[in-house]
Protein backbone atom coordinates (compact mmCIF):
# COMPACT_ATOMS: atom_id res chain seq x y z
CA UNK A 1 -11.98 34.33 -3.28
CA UNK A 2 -14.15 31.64 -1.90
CA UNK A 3 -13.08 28.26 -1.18
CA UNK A 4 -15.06 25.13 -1.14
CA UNK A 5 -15.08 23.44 1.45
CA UNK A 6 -17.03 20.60 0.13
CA UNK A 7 -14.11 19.67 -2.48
CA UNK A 8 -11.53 20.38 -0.30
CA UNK A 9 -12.93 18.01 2.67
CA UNK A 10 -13.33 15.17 0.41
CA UNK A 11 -9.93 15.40 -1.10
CA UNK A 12 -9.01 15.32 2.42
CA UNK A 13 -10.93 12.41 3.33
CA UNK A 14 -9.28 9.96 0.35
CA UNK A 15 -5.79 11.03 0.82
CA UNK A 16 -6.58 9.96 4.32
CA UNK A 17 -8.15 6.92 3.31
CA UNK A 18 -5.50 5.92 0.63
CA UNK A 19 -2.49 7.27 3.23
CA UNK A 20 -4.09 4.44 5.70
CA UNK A 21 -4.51 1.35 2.93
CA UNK A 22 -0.87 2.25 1.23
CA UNK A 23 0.48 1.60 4.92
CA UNK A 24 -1.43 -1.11 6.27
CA UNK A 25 -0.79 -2.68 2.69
CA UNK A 26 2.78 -2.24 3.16
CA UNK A 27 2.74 -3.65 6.97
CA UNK A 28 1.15 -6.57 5.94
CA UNK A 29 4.10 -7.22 3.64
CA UNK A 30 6.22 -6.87 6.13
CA UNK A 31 4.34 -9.15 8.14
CA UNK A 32 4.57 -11.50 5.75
CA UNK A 33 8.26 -11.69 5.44
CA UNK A 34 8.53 -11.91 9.23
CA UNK A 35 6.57 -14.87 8.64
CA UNK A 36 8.85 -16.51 6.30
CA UNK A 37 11.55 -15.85 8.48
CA UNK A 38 9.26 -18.13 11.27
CA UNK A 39 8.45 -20.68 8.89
CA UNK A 40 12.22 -20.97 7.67
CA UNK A 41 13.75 -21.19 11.47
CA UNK A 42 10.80 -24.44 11.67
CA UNK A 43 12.12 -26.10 8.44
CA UNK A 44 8.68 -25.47 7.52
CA UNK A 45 8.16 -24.05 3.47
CA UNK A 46 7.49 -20.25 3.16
CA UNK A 47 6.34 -19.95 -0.22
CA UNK A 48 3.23 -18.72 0.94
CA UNK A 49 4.38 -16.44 2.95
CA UNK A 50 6.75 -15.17 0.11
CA UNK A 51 4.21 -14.91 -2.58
CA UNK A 52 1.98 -12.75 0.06
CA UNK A 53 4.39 -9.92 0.70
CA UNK A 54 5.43 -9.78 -3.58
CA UNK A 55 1.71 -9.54 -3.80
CA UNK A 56 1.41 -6.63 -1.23
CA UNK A 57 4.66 -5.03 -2.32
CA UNK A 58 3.86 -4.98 -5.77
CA UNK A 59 0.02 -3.40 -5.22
CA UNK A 60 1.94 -0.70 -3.13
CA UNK A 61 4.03 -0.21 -6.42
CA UNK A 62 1.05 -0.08 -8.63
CA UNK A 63 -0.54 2.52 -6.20
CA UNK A 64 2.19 4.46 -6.11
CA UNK A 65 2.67 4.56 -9.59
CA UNK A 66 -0.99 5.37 -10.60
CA UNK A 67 -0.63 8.42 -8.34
CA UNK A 68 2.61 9.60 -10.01
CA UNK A 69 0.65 8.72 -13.25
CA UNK A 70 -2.63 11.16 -12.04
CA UNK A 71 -0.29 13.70 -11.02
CA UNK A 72 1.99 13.85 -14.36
CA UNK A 73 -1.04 13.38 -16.65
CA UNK A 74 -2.95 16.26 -15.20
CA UNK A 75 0.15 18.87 -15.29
């Protein structure tokens, strides 16, 4: 049996790298909605701050999703 290690370090190296985007994605969503929390305490509007985090919470869906998608359509 040989293995390579060529395939198996990049497979590595985007799980890695799509591990790290899903969560910094999903903190910045979260970010967001602490901001709309600030900007309602001011009396200030946080529709900006709303739209933001549907935006990031939606991509995180979507990525999600296409992953369940790659896994079911290659089984």
């Amino acid at each position: 049996m040989k293995i390579d290690w060529a395939a198996l370090g990049s497979v590595f190296g985007v799980s890695l790298v799509v591990t790290v985007g899903l969560v910094a994605l999903f903190t910045l969503g979260v970010t967001a909605l602490s901001r709309r929390e600030k900007a309602a305490a001011q009396g200030n509007s946080a529709a900006l701050a709303v739209t933001s985090a549907y935006v990031c919470f939606a991509a995180c869906a979507a990525a999600v999703a296409y992953g369940m998608y790659l896994i079911v359509a290659k089984a």
